[in-house]
C-alpha atoms as a PDB file:
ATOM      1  CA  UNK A   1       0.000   0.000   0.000  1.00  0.00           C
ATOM      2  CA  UNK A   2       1.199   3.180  -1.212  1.00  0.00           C
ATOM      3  CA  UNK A   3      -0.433   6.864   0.010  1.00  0.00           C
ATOM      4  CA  UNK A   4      -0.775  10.080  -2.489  1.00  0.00           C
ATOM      5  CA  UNK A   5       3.351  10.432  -1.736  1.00  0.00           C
ATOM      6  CA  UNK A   6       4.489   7.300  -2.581  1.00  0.00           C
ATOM      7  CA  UNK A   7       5.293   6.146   0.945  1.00  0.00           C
ATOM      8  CA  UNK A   8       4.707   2.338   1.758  1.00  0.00           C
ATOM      9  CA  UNK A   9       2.146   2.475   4.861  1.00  0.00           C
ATOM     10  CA  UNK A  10       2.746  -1.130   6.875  1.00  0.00           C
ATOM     11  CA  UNK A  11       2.610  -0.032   9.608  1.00  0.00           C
ATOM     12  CA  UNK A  12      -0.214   0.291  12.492  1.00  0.00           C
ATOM     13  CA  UNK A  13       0.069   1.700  15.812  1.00  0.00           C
ATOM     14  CA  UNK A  14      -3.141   0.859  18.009  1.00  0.00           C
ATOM     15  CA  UNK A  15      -3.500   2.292  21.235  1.00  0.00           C
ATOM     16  CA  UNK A  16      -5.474   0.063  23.216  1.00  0.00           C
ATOM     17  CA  UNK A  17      -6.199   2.586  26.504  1.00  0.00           C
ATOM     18  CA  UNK A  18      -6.214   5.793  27.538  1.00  0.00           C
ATOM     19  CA  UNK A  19      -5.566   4.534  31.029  1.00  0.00           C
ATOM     20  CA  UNK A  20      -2.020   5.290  32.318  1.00  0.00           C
ATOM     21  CA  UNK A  21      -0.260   4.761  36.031  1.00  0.00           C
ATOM     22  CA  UNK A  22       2.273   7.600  35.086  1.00  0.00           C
ATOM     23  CA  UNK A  23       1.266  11.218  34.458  1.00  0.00           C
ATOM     24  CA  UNK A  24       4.183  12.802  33.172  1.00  0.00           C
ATOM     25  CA  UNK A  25       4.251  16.262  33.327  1.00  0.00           C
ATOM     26  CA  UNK A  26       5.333  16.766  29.478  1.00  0.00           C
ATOM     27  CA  UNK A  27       2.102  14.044  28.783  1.00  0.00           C
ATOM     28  CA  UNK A  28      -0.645  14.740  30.864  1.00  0.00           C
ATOM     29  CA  UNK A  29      -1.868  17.229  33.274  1.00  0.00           C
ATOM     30  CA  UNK A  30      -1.717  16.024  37.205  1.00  0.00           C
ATOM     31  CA  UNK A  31      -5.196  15.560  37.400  1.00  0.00           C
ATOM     32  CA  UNK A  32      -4.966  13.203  34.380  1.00  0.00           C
ATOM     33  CA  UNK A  33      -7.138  13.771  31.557  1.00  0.00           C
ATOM     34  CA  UNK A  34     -10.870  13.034  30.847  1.00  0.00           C
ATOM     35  CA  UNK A  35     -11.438   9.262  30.820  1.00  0.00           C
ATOM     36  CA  UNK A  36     -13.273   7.535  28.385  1.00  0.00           C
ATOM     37  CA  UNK A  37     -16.729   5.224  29.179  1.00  0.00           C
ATOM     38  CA  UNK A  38     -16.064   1.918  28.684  1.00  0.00           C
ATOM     39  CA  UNK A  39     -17.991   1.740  25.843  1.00  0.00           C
ATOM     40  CA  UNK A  40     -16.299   4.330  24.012  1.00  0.00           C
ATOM     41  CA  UNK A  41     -13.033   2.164  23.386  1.00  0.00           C
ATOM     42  CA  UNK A  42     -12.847  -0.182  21.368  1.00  0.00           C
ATOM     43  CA  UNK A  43     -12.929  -4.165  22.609  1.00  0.00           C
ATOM     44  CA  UNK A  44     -10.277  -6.312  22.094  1.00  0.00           C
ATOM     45  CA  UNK A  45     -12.574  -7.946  19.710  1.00  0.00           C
ATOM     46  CA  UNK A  46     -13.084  -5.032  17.769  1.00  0.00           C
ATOM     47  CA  UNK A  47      -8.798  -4.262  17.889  1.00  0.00           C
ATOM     48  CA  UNK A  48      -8.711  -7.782  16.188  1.00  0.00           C
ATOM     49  CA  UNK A  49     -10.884  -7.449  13.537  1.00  0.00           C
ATOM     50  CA  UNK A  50      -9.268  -4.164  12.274  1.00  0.00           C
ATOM     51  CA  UNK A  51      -5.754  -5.448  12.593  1.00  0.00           C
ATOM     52  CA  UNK A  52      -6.945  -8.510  10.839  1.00  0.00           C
ATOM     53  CA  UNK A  53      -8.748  -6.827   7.977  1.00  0.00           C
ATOM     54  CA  UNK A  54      -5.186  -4.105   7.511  1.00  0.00           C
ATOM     55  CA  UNK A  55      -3.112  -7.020   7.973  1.00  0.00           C
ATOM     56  CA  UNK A  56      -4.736  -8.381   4.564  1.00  0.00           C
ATOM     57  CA  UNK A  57      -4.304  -5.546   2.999  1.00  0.00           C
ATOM     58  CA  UNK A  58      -0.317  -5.195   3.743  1.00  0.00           C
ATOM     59  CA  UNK A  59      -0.069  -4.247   6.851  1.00  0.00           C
ATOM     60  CA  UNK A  60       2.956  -6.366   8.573  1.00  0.00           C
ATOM     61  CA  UNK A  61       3.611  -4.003  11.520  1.00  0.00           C
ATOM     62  CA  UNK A  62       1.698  -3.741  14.934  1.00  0.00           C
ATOM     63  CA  UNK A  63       2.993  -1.483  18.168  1.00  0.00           C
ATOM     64  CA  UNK A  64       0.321  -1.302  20.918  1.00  0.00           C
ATOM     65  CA  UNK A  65       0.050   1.833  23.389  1.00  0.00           C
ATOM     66  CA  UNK A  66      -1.651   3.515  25.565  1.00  0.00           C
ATOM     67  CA  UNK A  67      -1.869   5.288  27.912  1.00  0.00           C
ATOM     68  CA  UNK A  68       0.175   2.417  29.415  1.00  0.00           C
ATOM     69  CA  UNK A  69      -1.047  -0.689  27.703  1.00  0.00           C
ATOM     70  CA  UNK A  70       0.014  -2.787  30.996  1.00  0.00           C
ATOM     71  CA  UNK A  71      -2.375  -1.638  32.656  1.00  0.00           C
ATOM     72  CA  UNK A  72      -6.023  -2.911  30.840  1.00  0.00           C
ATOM     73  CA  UNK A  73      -6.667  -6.231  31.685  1.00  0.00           C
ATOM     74  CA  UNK A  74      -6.675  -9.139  28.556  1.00  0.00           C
ATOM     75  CA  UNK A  75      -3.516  -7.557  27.260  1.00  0.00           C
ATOM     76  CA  UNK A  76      -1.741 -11.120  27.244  1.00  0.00           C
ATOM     77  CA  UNK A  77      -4.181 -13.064  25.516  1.00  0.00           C
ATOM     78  CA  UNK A  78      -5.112  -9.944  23.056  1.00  0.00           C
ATOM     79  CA  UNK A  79      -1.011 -10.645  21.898  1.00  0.00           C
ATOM     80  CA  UNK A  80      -1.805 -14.672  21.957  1.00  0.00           C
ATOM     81  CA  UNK A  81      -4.752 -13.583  19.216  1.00  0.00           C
ATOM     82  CA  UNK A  82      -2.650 -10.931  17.073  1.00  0.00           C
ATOM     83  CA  UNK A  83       0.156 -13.211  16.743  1.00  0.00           C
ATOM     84  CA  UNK A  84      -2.284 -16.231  15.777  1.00  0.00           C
ATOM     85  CA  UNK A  85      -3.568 -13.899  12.838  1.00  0.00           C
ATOM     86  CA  UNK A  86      -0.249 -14.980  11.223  1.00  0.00           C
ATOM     87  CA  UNK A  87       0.027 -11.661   9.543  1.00  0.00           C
ATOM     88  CA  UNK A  88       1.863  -9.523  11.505  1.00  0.00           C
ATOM     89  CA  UNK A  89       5.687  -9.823  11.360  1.00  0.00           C
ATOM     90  CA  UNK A  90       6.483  -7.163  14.103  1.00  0.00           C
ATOM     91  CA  UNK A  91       4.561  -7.333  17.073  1.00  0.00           C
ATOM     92  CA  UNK A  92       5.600  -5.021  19.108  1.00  0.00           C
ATOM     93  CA  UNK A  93       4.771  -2.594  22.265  1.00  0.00           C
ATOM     94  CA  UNK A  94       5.607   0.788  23.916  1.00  0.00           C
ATOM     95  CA  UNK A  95       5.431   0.864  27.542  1.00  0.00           C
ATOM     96  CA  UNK A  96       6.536   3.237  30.829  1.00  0.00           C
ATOM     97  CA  UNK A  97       8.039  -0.363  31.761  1.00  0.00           C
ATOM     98  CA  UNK A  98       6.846  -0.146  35.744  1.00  0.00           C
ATOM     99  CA  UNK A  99       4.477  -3.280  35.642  1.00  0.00           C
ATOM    100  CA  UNK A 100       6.610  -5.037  32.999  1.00  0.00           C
ATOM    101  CA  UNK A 101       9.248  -6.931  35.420  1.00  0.00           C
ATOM    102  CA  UNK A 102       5.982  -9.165  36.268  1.00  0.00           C
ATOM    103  CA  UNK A 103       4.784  -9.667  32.421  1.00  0.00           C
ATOM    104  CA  UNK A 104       7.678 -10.173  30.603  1.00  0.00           C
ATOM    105  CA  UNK A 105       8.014 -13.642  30.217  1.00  0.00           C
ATOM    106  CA  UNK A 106       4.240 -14.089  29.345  1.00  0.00           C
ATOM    107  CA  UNK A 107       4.291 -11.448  26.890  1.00  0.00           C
ATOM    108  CA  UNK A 108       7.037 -12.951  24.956  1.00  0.00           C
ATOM    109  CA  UNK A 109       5.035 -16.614  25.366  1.00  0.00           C
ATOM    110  CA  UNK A 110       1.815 -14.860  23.819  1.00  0.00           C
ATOM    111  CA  UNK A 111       3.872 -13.435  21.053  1.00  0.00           C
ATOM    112  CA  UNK A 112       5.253 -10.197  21.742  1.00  0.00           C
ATOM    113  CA  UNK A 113       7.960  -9.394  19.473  1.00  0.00           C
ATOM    114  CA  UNK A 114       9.810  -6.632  21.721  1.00  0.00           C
ATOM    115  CA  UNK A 115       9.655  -3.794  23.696  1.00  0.00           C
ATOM    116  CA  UNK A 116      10.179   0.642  23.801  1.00  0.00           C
ATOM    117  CA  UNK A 117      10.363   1.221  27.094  1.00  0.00           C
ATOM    118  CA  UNK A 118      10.363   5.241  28.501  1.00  0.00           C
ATOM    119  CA  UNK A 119      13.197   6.196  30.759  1.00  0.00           C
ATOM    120  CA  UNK A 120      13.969  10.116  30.398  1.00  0.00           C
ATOM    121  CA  UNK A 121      16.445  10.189  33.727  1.00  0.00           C
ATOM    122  CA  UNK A 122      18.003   7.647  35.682  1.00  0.00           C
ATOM    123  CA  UNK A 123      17.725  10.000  38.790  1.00  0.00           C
ATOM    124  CA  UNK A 124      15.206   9.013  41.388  1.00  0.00           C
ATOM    125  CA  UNK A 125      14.066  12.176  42.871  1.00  0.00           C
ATOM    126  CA  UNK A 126      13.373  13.314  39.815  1.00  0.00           C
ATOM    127  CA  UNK A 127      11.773  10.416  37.441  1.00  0.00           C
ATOM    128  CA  UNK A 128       9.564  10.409  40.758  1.00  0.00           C
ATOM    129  CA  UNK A 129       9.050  14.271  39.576  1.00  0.00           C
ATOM    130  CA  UNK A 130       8.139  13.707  35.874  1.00  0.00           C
ATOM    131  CA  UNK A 131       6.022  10.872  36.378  1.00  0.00           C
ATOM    132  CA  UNK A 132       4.264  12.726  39.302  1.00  0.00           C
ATOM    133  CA  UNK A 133       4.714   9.323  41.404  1.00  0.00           C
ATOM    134  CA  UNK A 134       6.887   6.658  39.407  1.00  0.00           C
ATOM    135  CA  UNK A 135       9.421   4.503  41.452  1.00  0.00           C
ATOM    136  CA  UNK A 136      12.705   4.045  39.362  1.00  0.00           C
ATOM    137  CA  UNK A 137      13.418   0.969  39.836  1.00  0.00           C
ATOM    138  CA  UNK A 138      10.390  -0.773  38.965  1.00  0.00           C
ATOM    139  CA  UNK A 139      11.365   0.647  35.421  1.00  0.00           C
ATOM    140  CA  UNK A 140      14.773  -0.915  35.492  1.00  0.00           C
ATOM    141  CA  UNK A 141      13.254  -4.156  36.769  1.00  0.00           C
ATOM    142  CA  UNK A 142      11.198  -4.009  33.825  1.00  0.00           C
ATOM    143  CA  UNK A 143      14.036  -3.576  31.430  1.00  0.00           C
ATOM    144  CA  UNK A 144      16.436  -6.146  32.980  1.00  0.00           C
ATOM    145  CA  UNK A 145      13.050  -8.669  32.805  1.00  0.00           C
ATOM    146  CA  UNK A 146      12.526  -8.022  28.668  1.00  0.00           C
ATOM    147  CA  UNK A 147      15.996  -8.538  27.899  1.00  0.00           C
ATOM    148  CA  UNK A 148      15.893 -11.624  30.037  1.00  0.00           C
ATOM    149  CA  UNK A 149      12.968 -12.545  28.532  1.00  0.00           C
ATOM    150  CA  UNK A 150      14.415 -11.954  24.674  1.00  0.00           C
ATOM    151  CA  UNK A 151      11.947  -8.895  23.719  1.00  0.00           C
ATOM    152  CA  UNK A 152      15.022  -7.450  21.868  1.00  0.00           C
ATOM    153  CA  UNK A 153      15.730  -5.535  20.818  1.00  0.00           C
ATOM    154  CA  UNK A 154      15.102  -3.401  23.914  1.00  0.00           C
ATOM    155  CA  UNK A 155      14.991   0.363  22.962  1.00  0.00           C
ATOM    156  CA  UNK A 156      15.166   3.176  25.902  1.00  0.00           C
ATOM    157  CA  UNK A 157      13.284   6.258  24.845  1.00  0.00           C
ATOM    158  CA  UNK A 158      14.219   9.117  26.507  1.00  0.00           C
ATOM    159  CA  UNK A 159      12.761  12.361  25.906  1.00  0.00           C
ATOM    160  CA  UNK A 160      14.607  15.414  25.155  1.00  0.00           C
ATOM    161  CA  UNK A 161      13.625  18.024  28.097  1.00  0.00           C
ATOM    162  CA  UNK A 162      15.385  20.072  31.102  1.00  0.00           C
ATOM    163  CA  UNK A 163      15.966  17.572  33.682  1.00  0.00           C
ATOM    164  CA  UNK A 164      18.089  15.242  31.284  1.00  0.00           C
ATOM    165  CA  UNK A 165      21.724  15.533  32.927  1.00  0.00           C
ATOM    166  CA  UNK A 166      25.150  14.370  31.827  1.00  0.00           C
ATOM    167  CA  UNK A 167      24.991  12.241  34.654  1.00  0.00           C
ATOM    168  CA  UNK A 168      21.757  10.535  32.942  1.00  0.00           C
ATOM    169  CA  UNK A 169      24.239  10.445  29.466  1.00  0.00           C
ATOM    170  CA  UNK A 170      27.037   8.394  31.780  1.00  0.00           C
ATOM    171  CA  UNK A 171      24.612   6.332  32.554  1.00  0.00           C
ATOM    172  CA  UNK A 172      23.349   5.665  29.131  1.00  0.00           C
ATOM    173  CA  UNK A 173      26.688   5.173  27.554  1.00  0.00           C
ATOM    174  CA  UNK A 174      28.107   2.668  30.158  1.00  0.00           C
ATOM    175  CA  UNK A 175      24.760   0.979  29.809  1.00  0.00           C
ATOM    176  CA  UNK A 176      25.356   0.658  26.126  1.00  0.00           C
ATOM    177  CA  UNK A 177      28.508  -1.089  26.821  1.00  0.00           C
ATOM    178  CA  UNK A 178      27.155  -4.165  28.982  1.00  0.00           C
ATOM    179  CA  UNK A 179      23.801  -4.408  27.280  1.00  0.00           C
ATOM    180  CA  UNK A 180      22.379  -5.055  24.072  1.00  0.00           C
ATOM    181  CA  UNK A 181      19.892  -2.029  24.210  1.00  0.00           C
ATOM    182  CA  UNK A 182      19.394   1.185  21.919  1.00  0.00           C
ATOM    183  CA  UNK A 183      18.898   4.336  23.857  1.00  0.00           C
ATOM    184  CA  UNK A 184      17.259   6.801  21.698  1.00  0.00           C
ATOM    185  CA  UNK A 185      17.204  10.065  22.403  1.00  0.00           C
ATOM    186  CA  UNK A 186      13.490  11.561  21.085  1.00  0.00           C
ATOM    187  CA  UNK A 187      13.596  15.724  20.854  1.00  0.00           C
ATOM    188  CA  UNK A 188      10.643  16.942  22.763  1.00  0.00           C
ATOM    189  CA  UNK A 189       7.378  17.654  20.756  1.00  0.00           C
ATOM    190  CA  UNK A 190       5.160  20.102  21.916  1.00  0.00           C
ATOM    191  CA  UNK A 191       1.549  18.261  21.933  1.00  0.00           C
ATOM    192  CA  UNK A 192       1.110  17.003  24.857  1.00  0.00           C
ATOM    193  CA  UNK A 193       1.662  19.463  28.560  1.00  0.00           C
ATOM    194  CA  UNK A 194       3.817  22.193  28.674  1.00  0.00           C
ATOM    195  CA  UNK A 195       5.563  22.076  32.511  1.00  0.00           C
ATOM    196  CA  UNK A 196       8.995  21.122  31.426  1.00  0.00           C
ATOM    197  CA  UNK A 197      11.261  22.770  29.576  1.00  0.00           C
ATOM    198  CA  UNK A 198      13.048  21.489  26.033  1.00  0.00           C
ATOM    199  CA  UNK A 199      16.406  20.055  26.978  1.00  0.00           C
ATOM    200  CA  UNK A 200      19.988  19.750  25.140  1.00  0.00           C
ATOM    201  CA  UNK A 201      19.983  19.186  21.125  1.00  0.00           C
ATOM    202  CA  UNK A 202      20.462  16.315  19.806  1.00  0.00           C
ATOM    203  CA  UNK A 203      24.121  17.878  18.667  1.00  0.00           C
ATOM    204  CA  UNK A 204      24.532  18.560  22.458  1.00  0.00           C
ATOM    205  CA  UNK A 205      23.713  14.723  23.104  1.00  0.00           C
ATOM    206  CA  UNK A 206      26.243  13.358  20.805  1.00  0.00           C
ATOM    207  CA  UNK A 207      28.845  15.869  21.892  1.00  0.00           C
ATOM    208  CA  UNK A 208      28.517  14.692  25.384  1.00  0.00           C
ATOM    209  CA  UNK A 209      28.579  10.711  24.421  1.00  0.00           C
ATOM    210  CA  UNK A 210      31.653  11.352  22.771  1.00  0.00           C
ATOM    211  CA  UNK A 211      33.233  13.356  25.681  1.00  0.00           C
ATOM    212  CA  UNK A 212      33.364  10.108  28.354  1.00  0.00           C
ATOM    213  CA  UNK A 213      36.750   8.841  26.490  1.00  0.00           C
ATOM    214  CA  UNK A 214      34.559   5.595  25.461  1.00  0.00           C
ATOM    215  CA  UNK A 215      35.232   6.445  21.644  1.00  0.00           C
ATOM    216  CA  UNK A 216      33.470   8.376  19.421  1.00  0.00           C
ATOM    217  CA  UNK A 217      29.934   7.636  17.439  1.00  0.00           C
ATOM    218  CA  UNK A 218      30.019   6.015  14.272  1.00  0.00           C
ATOM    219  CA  UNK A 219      26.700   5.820  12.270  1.00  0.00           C
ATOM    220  CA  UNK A 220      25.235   1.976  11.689  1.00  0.00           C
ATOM    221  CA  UNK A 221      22.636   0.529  10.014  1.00  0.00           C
ATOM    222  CA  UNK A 222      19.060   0.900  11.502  1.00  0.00           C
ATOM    223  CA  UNK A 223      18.599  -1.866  13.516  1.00  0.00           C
ATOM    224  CA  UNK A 224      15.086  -3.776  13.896  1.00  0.00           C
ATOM    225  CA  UNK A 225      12.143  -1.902  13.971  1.00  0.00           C
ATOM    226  CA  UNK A 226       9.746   0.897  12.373  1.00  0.00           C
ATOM    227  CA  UNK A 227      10.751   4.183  13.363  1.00  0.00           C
ATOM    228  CA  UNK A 228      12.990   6.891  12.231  1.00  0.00           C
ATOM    229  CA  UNK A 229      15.718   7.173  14.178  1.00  0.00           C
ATOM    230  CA  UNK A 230      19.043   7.456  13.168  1.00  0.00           C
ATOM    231  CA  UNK A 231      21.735   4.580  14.872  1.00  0.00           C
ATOM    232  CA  UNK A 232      25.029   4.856  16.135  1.00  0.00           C
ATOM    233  CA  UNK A 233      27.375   2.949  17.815  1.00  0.00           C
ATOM    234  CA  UNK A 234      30.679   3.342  20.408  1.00  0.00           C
ATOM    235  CA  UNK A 235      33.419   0.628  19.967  1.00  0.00           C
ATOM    236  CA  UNK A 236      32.930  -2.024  21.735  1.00  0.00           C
ATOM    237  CA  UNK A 237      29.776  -1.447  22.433  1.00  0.00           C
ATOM    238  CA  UNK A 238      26.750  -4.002  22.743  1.00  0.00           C
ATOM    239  CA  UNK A 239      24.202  -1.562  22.661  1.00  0.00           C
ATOM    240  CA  UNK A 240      23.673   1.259  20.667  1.00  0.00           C
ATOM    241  CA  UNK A 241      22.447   5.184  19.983  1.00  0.00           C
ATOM    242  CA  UNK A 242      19.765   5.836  18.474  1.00  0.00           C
ATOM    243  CA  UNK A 243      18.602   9.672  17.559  1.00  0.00           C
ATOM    244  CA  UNK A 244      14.610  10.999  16.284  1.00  0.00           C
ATOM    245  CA  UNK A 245      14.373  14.514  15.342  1.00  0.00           C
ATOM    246  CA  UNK A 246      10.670  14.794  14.286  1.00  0.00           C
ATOM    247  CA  UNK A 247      11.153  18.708  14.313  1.00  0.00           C
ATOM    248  CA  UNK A 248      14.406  20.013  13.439  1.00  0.00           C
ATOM    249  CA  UNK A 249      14.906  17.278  10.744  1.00  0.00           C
ATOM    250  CA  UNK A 250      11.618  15.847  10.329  1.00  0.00           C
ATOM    251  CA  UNK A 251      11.271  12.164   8.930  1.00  0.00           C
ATOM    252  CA  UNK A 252       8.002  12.947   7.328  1.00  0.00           C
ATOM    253  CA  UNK A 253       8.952  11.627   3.926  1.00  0.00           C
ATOM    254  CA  UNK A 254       9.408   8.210   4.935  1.00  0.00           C
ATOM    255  CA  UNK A 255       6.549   7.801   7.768  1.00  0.00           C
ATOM    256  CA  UNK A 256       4.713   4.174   6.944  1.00  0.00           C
ATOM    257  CA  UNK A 257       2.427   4.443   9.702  1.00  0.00           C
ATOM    258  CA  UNK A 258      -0.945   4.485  10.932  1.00  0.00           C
ATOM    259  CA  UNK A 259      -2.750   5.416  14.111  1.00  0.00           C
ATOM    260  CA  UNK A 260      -5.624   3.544  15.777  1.00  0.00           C
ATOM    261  CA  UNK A 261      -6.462   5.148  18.526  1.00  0.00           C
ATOM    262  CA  UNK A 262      -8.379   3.685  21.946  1.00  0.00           C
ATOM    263  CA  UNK A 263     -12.042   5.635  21.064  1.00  0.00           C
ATOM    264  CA  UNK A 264     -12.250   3.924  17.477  1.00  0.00           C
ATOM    265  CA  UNK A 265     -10.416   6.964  15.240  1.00  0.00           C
ATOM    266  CA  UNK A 266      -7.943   6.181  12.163  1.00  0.00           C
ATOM    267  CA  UNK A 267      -5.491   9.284  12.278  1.00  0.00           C
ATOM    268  CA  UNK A 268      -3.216   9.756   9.273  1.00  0.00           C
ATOM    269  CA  UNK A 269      -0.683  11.552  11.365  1.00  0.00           C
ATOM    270  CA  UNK A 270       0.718  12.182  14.655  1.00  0.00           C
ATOM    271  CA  UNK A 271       0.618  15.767  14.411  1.00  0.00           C
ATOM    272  CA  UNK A 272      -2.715  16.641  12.629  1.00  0.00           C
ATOM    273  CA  UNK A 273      -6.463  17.218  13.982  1.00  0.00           C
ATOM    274  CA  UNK A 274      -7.598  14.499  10.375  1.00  0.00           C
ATOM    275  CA  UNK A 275      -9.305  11.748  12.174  1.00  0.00           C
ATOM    276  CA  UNK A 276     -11.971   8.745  10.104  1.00  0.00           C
ATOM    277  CA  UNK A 277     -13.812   7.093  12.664  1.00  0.00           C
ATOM    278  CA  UNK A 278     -13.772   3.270  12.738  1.00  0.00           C
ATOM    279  CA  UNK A 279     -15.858   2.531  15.414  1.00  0.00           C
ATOM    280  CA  UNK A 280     -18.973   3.874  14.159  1.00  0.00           C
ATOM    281  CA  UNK A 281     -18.816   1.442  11.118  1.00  0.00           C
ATOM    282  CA  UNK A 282     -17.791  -1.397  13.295  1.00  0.00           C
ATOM    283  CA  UNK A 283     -20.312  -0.791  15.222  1.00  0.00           C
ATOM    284  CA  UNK A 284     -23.236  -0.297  12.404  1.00  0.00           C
ATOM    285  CA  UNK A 285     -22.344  -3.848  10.984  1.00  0.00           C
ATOM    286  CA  UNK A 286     -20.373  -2.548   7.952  1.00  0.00           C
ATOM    287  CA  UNK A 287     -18.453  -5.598   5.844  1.00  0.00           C
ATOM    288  CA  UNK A 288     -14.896  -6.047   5.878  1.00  0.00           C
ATOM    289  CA  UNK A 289     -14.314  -4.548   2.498  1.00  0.00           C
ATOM    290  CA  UNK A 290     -16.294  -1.042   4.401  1.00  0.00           C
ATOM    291  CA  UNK A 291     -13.203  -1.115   6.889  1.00  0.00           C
ATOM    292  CA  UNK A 292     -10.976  -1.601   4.605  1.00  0.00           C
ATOM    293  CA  UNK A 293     -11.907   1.232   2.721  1.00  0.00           C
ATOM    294  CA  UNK A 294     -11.801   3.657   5.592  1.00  0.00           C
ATOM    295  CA  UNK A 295      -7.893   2.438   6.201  1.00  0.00           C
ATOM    296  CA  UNK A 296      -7.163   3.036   2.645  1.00  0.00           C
ATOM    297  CA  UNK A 297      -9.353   6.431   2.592  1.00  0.00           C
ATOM    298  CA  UNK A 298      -6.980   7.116   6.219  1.00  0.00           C
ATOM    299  CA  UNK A 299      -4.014   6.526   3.813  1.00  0.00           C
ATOM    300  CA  UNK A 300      -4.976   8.845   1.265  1.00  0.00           C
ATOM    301  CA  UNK A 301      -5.809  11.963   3.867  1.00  0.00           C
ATOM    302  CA  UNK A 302      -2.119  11.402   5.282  1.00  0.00           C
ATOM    303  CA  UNK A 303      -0.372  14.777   4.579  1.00  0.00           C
ATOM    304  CA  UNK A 304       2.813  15.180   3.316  1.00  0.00           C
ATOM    305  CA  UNK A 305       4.227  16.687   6.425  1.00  0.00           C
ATOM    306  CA  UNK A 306       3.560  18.378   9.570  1.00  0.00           C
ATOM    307  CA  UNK A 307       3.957  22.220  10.533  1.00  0.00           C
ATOM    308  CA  UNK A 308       5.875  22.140  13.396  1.00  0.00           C
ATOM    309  CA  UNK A 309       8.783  24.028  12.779  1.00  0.00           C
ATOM    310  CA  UNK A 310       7.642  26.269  10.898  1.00  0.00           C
ATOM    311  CA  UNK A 311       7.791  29.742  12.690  1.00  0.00           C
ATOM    312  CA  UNK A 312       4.174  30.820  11.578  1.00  0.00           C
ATOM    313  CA  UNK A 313       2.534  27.488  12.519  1.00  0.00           C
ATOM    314  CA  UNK A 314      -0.762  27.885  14.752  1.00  0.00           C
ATOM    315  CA  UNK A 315      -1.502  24.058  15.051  1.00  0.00           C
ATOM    316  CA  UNK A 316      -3.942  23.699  18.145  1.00  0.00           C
ATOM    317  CA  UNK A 317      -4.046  19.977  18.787  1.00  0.00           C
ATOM    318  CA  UNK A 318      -7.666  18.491  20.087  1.00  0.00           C
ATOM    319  CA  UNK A 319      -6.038  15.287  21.541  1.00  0.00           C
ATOM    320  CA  UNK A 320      -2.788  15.484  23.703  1.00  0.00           C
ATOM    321  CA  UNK A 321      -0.440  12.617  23.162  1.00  0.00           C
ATOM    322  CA  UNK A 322      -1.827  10.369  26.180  1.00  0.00           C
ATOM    323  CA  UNK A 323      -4.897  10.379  24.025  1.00  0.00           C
ATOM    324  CA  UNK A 324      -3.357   9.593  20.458  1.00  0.00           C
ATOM    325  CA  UNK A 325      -0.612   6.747  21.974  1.00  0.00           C
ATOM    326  CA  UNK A 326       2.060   8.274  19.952  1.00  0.00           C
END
């Protein structure tokens, strides 16, 4: 499948709840945001059908969110159904990693292919601060239980704002060096709340890495997965770097990917108010061929780029992140 710019679109992202046991002050305001009813997200049931009707149609590619997709209950055997579809090739998840340390070995046993998990500081006091209540080291139980587990390749995503230290870098590189995970450094994107600050640049990062004496980054190949970052690599290293610029040096012209959010919507793009409700056709007994033609009329509505950067750009978003799943 090809949209109006040539790009292949394989790719679905499905966020499964709006429910999250984090509320990040960059994400979500304390207070969290308006739930949804129960009956305004989607079943598991209804998650299946879609991803089997898009997985006929080319779609090879699944990453559920959330909120944190953890937390809603069925999440095991909802993984056990995807992967018995037997057409998606990349099963995968992104998750704030806290209730993962107890999961991880069933995940992988339903199918889960691997794991993104969210870590943007390695300081107690203050992940305990951005999450507005996290404990650290349930997060690093997490990772240590996925790469146990083999949901490799573990990726670290660490957002881009203020409280991002060197000492969090230090940490990162010699992490690099005894395990086989990609820390990827994600610039911060202005769509979700606005309490922290934007940290160092990407340049900044790299400088930094290459200022520990562990040798200096050379580019690799992407490793496995769907997303845009750029991949480096320290001698010696297990691990890796990996770098995602969606504003400075946006990856628009390559983006394969679809979102499905928790409420039912198709959105073409991340950073764009288009939305083709889904749920309202599932729901009305429309044919598989009706659904399919929604995800392909999705694909044709995905713009060629988003506005972000651009100095003039008055973009008001309707949904914050926790409400889209990235």
């Amino acid at each position: 499948m090809h949209d109006g710019h040539n790009r292949q679109i394989n790719y679905l992202r499905v966020s499964v709840t709006d429910l999250c046991n984090f509320r990040c002050v960059y994400c979500m305001p304390e207070q969290g945001v308006k739930l949804l009813k129960h009956d305004e997200i989607l079943s598991y049931e209804e998650f299946l059908r879609v991803i089997s009707i898009v997985g006929q149609q080319g779609v090879s590619r699944v990453r559920l969110t959330g909120g944190e997709p953890l937390v809603r209950r069925g999440i095991v055997e909802f993984i056990r159904n995807i992967a018995g579809l037997k057409l998606i090739t990349d099963l995968s998840m992104t998750t704030n990693g806290s209730l993962l340390a107890g999961m991880a070995v069933q995940l992988k046993e339903a199918g889960l292919t691997r794991v993104n998990i969210s870590l943007d500081t390695i300081n107690p006091k203050q992940f305990c601060s951005i999450t507005r209540g996290g404990n650290l080291n349930d997060t690093l139980q997490g990772i240590e239980a996925a790469l146990q587990a083999g949901l490799t390749p573990v990726k670290l995503n660490v957002v881009l704002t203020n409280i991002v230290t060197e000492q969090d870098i230090a940490y990162f590189v010699d992490l690099v060096h005894r395990e086989p995970v990609s820390v990827r450094f994600i610039e911060y994107m202005p769509i979700g709340e606005n309490q922290v600050g934007r940290g160092p640049s990407i340049d900044e990062i790299k400088t930094t890495i290459n200022s520990f004496g562990r040798g200096s980054l050379k580019p690799t190949l992407d490793i496995r997965g769907n997303g845009p970052a750029k991949y480096f690599y320290l001698p010696q290293a297990k691990g890796s770097f990996g770098f995602i610029t969606p504003i400075s040096e946006h990856f628009c012209s390559v983006c394969n990917r679809i979102r499905l959010t928790a409420d039912g919507k198709f959105k073409p793009c991340l950073l764009s108010n288009q939305e083709i409700d889904i749920k309202a056709a599932l729901r009305s007994g429309a044919t598989d061929d009706e659904i399919a033609r929604l995800f392909y009329n999705t694909i044709a509505e995905k713009p060629q780029g988003h506005t972000l950067a651009s100095s003039d750009s008055q973009t008001t978003f309707f949904r914050k992140m926790s409400q889209i799943g990235g």
